[in-house]
C-alpha atoms as a PDB file:
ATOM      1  CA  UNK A   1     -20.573   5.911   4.204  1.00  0.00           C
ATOM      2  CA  UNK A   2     -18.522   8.731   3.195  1.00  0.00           C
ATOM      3  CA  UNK A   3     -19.097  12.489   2.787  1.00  0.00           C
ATOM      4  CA  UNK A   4     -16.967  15.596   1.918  1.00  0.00           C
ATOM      5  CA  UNK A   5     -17.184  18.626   3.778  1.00  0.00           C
ATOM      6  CA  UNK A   6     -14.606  21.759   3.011  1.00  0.00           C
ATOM      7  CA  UNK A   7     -12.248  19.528   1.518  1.00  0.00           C
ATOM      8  CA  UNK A   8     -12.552  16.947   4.539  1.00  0.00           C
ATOM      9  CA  UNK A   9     -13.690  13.432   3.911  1.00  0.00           C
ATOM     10  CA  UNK A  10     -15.477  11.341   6.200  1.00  0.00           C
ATOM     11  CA  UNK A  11     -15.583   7.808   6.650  1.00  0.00           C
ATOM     12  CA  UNK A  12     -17.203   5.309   8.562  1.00  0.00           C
ATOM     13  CA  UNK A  13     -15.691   2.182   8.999  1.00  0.00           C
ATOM     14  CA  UNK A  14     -18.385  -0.117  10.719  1.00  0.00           C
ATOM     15  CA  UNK A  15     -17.720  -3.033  13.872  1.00  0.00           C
ATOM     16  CA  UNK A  16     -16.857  -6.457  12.641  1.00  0.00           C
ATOM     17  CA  UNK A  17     -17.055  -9.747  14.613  1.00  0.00           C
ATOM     18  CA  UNK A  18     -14.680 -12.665  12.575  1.00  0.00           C
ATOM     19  CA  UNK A  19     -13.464 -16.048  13.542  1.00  0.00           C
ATOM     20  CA  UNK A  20     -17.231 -16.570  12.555  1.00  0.00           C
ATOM     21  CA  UNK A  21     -18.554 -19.904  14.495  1.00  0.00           C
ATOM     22  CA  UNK A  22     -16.710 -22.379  12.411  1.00  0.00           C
ATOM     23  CA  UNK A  23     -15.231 -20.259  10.199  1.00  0.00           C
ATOM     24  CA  UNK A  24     -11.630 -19.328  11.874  1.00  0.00           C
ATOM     25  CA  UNK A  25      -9.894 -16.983   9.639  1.00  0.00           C
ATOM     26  CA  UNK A  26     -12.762 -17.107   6.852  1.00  0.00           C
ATOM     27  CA  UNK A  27     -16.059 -15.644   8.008  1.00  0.00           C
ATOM     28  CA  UNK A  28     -16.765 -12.408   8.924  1.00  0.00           C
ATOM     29  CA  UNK A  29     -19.989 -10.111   9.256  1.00  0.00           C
ATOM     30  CA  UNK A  30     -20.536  -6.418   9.781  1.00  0.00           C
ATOM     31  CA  UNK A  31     -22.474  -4.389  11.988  1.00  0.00           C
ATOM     32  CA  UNK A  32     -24.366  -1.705  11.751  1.00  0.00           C
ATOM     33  CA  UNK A  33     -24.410   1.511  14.098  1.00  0.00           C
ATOM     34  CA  UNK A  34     -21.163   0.773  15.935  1.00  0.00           C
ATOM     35  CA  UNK A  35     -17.590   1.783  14.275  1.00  0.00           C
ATOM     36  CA  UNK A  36     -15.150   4.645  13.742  1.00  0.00           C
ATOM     37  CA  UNK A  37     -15.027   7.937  12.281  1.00  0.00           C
ATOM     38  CA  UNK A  38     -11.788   8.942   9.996  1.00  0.00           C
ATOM     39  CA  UNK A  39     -12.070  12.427   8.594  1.00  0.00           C
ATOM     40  CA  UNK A  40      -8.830  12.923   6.477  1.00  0.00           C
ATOM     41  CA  UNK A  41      -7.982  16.347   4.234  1.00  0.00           C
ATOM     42  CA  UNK A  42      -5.189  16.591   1.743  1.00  0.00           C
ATOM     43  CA  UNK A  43      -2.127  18.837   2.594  1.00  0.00           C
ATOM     44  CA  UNK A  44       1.229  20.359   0.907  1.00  0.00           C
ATOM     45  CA  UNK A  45       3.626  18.541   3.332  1.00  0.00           C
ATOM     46  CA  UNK A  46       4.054  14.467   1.746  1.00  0.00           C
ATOM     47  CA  UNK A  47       2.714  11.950   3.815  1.00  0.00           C
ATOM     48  CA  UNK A  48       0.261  11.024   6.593  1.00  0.00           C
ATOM     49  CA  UNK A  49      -0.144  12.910  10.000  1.00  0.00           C
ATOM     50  CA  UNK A  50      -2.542  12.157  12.672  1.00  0.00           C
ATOM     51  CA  UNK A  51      -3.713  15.313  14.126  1.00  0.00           C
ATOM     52  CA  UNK A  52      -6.424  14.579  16.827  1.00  0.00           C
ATOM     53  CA  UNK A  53      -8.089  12.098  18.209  1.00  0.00           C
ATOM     54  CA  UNK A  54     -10.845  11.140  19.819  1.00  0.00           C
ATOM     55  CA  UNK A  55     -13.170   8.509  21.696  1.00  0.00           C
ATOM     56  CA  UNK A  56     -11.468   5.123  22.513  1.00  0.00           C
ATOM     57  CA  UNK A  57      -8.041   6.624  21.692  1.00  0.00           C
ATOM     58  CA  UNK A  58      -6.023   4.992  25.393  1.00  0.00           C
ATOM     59  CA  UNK A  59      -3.036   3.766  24.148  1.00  0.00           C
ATOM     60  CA  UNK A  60      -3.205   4.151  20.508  1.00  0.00           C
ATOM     61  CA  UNK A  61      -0.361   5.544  19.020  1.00  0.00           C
ATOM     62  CA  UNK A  62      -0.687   9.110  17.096  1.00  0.00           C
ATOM     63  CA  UNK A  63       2.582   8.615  15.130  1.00  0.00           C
ATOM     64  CA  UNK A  64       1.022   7.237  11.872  1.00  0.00           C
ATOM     65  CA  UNK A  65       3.656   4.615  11.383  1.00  0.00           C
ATOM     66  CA  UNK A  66       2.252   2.621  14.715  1.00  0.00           C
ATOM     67  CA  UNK A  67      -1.359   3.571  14.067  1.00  0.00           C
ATOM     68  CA  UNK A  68      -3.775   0.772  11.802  1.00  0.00           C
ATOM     69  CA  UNK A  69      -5.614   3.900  10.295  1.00  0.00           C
ATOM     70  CA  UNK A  70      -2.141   6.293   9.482  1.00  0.00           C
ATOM     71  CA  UNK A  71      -0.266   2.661   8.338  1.00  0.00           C
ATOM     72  CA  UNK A  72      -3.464   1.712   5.876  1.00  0.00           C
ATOM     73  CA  UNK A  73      -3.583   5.474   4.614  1.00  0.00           C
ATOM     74  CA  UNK A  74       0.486   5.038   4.175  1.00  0.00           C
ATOM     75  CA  UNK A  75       0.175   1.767   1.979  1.00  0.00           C
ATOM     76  CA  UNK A  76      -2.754   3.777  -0.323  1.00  0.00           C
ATOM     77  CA  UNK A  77      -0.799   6.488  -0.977  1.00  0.00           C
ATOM     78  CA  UNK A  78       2.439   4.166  -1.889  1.00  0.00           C
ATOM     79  CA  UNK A  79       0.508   3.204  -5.081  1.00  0.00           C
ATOM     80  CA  UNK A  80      -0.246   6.554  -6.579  1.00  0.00           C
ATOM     81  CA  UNK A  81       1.548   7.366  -9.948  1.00  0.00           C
ATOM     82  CA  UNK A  82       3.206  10.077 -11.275  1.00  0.00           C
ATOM     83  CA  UNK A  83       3.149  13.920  -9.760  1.00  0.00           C
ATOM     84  CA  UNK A  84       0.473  12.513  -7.519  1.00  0.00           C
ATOM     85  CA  UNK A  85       2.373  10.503  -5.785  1.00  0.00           C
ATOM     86  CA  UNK A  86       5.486  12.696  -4.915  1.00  0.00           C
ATOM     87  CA  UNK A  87       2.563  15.409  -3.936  1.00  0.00           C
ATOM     88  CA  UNK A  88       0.902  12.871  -1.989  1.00  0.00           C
ATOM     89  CA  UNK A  89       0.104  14.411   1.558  1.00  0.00           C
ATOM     90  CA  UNK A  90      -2.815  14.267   4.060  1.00  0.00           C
ATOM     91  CA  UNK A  91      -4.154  14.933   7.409  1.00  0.00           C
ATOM     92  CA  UNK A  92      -6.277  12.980   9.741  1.00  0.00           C
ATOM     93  CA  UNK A  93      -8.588  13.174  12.515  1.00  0.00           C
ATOM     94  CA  UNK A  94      -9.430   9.700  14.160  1.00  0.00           C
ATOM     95  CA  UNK A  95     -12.637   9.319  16.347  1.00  0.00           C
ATOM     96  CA  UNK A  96     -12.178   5.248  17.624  1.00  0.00           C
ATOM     97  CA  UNK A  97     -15.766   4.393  18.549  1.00  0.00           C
ATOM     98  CA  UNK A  98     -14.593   1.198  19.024  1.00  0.00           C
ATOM     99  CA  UNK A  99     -12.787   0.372  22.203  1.00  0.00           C
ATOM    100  CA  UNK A 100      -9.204  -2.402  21.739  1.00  0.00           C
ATOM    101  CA  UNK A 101      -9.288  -6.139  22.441  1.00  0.00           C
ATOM    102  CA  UNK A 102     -13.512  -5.328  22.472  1.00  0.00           C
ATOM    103  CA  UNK A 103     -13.657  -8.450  19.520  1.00  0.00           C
ATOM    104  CA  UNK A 104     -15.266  -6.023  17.395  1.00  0.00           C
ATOM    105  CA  UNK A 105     -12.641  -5.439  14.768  1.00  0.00           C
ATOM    106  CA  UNK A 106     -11.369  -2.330  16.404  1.00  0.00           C
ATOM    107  CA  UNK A 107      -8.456  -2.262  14.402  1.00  0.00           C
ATOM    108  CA  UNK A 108      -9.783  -3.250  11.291  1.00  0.00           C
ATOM    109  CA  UNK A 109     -12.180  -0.680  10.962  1.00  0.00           C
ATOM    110  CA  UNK A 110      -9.681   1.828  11.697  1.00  0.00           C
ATOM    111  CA  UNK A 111      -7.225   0.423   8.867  1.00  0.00           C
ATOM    112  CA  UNK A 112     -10.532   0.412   6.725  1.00  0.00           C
ATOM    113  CA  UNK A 113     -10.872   3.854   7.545  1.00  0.00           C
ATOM    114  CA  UNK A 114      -7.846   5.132   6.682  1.00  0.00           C
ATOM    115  CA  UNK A 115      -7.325   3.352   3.464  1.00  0.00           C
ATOM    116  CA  UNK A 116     -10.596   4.326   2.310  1.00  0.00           C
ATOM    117  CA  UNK A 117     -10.481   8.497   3.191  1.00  0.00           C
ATOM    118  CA  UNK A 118      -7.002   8.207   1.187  1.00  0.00           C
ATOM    119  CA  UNK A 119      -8.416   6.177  -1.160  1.00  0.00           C
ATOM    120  CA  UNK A 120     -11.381   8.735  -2.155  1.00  0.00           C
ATOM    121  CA  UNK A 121      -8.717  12.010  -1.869  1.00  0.00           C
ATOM    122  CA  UNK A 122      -6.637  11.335  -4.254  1.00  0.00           C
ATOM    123  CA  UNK A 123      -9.311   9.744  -6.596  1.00  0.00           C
ATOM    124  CA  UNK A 124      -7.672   6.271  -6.642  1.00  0.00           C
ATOM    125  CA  UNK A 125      -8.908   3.518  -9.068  1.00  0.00           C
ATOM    126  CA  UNK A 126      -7.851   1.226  -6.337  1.00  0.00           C
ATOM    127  CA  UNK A 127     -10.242  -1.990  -6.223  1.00  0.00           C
ATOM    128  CA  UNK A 128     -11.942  -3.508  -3.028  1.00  0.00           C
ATOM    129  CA  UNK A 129      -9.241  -6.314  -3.219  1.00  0.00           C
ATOM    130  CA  UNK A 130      -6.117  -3.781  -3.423  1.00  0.00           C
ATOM    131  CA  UNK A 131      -7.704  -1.349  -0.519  1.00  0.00           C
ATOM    132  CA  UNK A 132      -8.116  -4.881   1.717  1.00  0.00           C
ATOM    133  CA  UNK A 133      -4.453  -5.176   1.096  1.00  0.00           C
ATOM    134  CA  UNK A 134      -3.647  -1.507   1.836  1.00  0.00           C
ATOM    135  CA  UNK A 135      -5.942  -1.910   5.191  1.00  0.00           C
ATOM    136  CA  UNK A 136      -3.733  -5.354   5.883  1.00  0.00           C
ATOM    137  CA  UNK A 137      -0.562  -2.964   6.509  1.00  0.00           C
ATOM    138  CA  UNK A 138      -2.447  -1.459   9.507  1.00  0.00           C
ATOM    139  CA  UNK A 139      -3.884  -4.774  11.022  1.00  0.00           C
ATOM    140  CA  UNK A 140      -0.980  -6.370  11.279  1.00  0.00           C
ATOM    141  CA  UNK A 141       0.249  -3.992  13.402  1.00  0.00           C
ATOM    142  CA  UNK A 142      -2.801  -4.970  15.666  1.00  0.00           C
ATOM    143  CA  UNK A 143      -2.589  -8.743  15.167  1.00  0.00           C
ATOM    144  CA  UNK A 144       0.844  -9.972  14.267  1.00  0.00           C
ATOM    145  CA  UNK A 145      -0.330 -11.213  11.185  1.00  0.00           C
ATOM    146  CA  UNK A 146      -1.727 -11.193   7.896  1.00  0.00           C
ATOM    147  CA  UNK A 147      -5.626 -11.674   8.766  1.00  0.00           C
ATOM    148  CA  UNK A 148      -8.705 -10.320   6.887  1.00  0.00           C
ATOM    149  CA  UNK A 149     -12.043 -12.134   7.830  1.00  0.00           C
ATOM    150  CA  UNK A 150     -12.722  -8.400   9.704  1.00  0.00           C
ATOM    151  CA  UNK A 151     -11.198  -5.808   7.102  1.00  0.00           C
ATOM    152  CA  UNK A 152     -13.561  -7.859   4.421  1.00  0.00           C
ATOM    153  CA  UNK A 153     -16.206  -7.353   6.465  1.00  0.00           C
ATOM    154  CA  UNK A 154     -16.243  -3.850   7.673  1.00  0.00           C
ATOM    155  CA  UNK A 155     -15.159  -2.539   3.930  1.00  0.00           C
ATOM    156  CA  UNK A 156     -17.999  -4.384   2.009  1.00  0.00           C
ATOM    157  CA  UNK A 157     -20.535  -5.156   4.686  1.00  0.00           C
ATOM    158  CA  UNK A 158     -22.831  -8.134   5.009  1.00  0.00           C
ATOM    159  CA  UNK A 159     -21.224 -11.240   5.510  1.00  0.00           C
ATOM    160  CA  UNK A 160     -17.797 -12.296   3.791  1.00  0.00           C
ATOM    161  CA  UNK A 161     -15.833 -15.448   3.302  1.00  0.00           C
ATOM    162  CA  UNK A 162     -11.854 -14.573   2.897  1.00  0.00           C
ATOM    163  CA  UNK A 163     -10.935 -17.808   0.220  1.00  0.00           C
ATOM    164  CA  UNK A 164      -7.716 -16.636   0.071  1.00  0.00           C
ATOM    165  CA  UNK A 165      -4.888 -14.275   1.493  1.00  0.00           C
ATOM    166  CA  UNK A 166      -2.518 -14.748  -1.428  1.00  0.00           C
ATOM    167  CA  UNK A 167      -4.160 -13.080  -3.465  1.00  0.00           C
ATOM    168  CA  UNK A 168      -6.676 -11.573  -1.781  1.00  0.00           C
ATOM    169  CA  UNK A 169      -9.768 -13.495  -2.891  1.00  0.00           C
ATOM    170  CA  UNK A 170     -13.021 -12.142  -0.979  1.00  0.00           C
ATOM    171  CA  UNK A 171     -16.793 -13.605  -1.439  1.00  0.00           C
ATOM    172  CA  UNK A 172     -19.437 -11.579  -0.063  1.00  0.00           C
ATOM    173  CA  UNK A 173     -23.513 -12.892   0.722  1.00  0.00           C
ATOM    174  CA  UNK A 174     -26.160 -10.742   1.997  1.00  0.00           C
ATOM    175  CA  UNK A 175     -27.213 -11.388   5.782  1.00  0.00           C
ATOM    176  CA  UNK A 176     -31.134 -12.243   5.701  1.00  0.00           C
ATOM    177  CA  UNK A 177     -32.859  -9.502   6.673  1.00  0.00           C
ATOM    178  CA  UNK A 178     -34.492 -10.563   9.963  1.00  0.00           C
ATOM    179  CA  UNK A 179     -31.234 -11.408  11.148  1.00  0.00           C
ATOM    180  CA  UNK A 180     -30.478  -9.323  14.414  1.00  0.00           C
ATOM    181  CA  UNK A 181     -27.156  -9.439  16.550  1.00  0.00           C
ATOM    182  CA  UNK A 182     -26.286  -9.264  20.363  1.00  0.00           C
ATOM    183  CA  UNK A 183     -23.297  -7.761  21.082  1.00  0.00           C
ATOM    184  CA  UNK A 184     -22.104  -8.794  25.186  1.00  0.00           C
ATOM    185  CA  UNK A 185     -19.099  -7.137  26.315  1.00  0.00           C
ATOM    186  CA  UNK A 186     -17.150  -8.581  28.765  1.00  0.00           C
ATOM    187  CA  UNK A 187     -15.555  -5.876  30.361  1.00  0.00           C
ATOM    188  CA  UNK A 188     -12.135  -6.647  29.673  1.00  0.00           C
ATOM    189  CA  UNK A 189      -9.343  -6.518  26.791  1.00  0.00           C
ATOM    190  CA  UNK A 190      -7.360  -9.443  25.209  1.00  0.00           C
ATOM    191  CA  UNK A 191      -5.643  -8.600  22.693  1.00  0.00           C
ATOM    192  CA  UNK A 192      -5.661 -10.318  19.180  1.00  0.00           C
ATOM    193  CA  UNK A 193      -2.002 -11.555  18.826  1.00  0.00           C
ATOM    194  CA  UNK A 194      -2.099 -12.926  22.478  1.00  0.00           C
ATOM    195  CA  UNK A 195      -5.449 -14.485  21.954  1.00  0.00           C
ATOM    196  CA  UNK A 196      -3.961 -16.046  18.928  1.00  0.00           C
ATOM    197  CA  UNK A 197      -0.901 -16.936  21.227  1.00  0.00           C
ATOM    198  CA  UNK A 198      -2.408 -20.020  22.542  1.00  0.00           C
ATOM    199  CA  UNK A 199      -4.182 -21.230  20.213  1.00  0.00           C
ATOM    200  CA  UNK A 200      -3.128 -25.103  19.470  1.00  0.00           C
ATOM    201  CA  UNK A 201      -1.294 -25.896  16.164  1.00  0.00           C
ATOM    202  CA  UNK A 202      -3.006 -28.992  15.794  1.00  0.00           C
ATOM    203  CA  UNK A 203      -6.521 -30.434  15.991  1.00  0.00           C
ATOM    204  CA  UNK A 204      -7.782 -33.719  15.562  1.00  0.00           C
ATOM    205  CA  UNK A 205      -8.837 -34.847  11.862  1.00  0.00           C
ATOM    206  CA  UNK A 206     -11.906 -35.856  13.255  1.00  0.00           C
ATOM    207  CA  UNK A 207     -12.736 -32.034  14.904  1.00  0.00           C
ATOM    208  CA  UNK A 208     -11.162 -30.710  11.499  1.00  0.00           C
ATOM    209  CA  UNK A 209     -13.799 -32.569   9.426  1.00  0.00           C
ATOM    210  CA  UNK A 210     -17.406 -31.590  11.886  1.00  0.00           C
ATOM    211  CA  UNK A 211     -15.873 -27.663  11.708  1.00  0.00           C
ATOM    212  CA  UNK A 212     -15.616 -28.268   7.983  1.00  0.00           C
ATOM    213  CA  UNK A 213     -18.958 -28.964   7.639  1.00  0.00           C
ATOM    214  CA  UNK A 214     -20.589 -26.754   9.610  1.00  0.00           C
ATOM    215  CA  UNK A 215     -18.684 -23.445   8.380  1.00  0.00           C
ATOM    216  CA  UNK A 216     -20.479 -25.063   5.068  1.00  0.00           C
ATOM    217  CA  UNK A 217     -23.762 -25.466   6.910  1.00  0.00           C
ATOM    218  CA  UNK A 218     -23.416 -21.503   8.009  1.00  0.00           C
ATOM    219  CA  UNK A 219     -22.709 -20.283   4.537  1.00  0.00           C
ATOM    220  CA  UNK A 220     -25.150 -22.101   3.178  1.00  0.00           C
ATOM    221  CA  UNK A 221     -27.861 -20.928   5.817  1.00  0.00           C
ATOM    222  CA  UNK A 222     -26.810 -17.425   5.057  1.00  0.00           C
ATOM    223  CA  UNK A 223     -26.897 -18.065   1.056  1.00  0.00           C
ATOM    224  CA  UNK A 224     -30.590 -18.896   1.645  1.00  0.00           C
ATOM    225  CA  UNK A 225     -31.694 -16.647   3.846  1.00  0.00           C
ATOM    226  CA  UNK A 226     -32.431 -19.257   6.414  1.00  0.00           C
END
């Protein structure tokens, strides 16, 4: 959802949960009401600056460079053309409604954010593929790595299936609509790159095969609204 008000935009980046049952590093869904708020205005000076923030903000860094939303914002602006992109400037106020390590794509939707408010400044013919890749600069500050089963999800909504990382390649389904989710907080923070940290390399051919077919199972269940 996005909105201009005296030259601000406003975005809202919505609360993702990934790693979806079966579907490690595939599936992702998006939720409604929960999320952060990026409000971003152009300037004079080039680049991005982060000038407040708000909400969930402990430890988040405000130097843009270290920050999923400034990063994403950063990577958007890097493909302007022309006058537009030596001109290329903004400002941005970050309200993380999200709290870290919560599993609800907390960084994701604030690399969505920011890629998105630059995006719609500068008038950017960017597609929903090339902004996932922008938002990818910002998560991987988050996550160590290149993962986007929650950026897919809180840009497009519904439920997503990431096919590929190279190139992006991003399917989305609509959720049935009597399909309602509980969201149980446990009350503490792990962090994606440790959680990923001990995960095992290998798995058993035989677990491989039953996860194989019941990520098909889910999609399928979703496809038909069952």
């Amino acid at each position: 959802m996005t909105e201009t008000e005296q030259g601000w935009v406003k975005v809202f980046a919505p609360a993702s949960i990934a790693n979806l049952g079966p579907g490690f590093d595939a599936l992702g869904v998006a939720l409604e009401g929960l999320g952060d708020t990026i409000q971003a205005r152009r300037t004079e000076m080039p680049g991005v600056r982060i000038v407040e923030m708000t909400g969930e903000k402990e430890s988040i860094p405000a130097d843009p460079a270290q920050n999923c939303a400034g990063r994403a914002a950063e990577s958007v602006l890097k493909q302007l053309k022309g006058k537009a992109a030596r001109e290329a400037g903004l400002e941005m106020r970050l309200h993380k409604g999200l709290p870290q390590g919560s599993g609800l794509g907390s960084s994701a939707a604030s690399a969505v954010g920011g890629a998105v408010a630059a995006h719609l400044l500068f008038g950017s013919a960017l597609g929903s593929n090339t902004l996932i890749e922008a938002a990818l600069e910002g998560e991987v500050l988050a996550s160590g790595g290149r993962h986007a089963d929650n950026l897919a999800a809180s840009l497009l909504g519904g439920f997503t299936i990431v096919r590929s990382h190279e190139p992006i390649d991003v399917i989305r389904l609509e959720l049935p609509s009597a399909m309602r989710f509980v969201v149980v907080l446990p009350g503490m923070e792990i962090r994606t790159s440790y959680a990923r940290s001990v995960l095992p390399e290998m798995i058993p051919l035989k677990d491989a095969a039953g996860n194989w077919a019941n990520a098909a199972a889910l999609v399928a269940a979703v496809a038909r609204g069952n």
